[in-house]
Protein backbone atom coordinates (compact mmCIF):
# COMPACT_ATOMS: atom_id res chain seq x y z
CA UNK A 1 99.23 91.88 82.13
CA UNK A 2 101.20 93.72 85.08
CA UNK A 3 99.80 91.77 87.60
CA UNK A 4 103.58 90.47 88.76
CA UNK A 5 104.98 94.15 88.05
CA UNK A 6 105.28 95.87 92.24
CA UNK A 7 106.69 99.43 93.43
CA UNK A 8 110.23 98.18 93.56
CA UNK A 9 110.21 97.00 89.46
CA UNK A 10 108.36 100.82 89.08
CA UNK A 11 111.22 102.86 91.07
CA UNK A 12 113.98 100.80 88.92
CA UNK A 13 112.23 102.07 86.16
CA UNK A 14 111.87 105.39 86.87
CA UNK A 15 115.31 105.71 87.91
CA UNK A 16 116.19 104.46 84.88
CA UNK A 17 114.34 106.78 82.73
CA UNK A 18 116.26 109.52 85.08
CA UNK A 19 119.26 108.48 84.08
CA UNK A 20 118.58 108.05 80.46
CA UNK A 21 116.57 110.57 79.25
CA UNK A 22 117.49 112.87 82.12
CA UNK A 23 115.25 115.30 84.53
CA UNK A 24 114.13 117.87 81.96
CA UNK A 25 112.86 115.53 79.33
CA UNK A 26 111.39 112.72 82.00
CA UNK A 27 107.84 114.27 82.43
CA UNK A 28 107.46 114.77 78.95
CA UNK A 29 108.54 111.56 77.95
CA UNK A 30 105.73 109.81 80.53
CA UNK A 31 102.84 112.10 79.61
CA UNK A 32 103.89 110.95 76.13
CA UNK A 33 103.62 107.05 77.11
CA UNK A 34 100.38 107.66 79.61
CA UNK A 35 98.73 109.28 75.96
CA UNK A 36 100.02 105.94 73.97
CA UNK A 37 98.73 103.71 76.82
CA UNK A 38 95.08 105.27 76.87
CA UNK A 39 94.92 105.56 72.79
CA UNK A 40 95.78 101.70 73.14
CA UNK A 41 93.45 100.61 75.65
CA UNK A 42 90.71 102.92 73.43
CA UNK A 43 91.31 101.01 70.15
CA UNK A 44 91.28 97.77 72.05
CA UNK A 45 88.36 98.56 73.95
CA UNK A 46 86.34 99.90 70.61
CA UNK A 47 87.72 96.39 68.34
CA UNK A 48 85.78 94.82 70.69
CA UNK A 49 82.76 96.75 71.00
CA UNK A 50 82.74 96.52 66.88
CA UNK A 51 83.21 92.71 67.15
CA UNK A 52 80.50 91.90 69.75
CA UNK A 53 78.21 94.16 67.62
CA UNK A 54 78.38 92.58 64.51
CA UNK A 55 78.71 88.74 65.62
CA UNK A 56 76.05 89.25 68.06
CA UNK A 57 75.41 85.88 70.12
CA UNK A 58 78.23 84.03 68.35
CA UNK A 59 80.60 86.06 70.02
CA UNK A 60 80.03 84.55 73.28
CA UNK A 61 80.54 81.14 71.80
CA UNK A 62 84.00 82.48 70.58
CA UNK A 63 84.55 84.35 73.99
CA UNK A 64 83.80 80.99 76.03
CA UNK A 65 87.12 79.22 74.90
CA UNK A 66 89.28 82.10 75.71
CA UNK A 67 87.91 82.40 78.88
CA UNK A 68 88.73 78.61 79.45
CA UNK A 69 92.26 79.39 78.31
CA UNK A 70 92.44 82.61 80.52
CA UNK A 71 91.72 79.48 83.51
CA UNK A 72 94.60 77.92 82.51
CA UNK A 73 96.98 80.48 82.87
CA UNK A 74 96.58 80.46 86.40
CA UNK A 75 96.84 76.56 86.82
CA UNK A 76 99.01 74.78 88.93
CA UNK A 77 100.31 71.32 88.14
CA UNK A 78 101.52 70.68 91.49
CA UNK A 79 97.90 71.88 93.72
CA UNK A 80 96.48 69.17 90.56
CA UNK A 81 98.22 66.33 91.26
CA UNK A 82 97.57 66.76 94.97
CA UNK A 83 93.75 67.47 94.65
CA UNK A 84 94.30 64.58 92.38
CA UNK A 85 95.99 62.11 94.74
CA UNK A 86 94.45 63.02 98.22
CA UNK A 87 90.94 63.93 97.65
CA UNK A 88 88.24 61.27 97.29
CA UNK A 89 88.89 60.38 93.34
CA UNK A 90 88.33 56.74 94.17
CA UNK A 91 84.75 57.06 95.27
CA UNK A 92 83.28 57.53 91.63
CA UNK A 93 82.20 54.20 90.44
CA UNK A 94 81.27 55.46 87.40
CA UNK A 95 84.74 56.23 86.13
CA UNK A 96 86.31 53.32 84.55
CA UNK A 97 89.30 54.41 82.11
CA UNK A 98 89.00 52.98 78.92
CA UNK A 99 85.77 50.86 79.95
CA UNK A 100 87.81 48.56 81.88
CA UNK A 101 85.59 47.38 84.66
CA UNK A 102 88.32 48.36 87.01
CA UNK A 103 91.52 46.84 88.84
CA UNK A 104 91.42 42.99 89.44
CA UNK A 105 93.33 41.80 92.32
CA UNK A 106 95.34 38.47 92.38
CA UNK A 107 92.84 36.18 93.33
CA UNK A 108 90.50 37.43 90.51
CA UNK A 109 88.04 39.58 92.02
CA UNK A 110 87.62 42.98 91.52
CA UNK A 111 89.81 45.23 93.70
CA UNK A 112 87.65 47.90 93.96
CA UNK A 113 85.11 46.21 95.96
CA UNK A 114 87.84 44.78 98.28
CA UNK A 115 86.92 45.76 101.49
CA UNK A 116 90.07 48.63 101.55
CA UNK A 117 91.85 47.10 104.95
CA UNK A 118 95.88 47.02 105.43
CA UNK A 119 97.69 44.66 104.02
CA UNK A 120 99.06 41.57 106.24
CA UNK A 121 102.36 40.77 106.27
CA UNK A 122 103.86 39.05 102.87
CA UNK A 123 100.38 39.94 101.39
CA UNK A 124 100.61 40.90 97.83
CA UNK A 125 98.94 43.99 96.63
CA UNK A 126 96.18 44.38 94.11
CA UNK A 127 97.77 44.61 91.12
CA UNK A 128 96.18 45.84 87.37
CA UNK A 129 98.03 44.14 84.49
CA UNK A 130 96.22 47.29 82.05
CA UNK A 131 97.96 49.99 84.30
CA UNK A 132 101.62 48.77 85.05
């Protein structure tokens, strides 16, 4: 939760604590929130102790798809599309979107057992009809 939250975001706000509530009532005022952080974190801690105890093994079902959404926090479109676009996707014959047997080049055959060399000049790429 205050992963992103570093030592210069914690001095603004202590300064700013300072200057509001002012140098005799600071300390109280923290011991205060430290006591409302821990009573949090207790209550949180003992809902789910109470919930894992009375769904037993269904809780990890319902903990499994919170987990996967926990992954997704952290995911990055851009590292995606390039794992996506420069790693070996092409070398899994067995995916075929939509069950089409895959790209067709202009003469006919199938492009994906084309034999992958450059293009000569004024040569026409393989092109799929389905995808463009």
């Amino acid at each position: 939760m205050f992963e992103n939250v570093g030592w210069p975001e914690i001095l603004v706000l202590v300064l700013a604590g300072l200057f509001i509530l002012g140098p005799e009532r600071l300390p109280s005022a923290a011991a205060w929130l430290g006591r409302n952080v821990r009573k949090v974190r207790e209550y949180a801690s003992g809902a789910r102790d109470q919930l894992k105890n009375e769904l037993g093994p269904e809780y990890d079902e319902l903990r499994k798809p919170l987990e996967d959404l926990q992954r997704l926090r952290g995911f990055n479109p851009r590292a995606a599309m390039t794992k996506h676009l420069f790693d070996d996707v092409g070398d899994d014959s067995s995916y075929k979107p939509n069950g089409h047997p895959g790209p067709i080049g202009n003469n006919g055959t199938d492009a994906t057992k084309s034999d992958n060399r450059p293009l000569e000049a004024g040569e026409k790429p393989p092109v799929d009809p389905d995808l463009t």
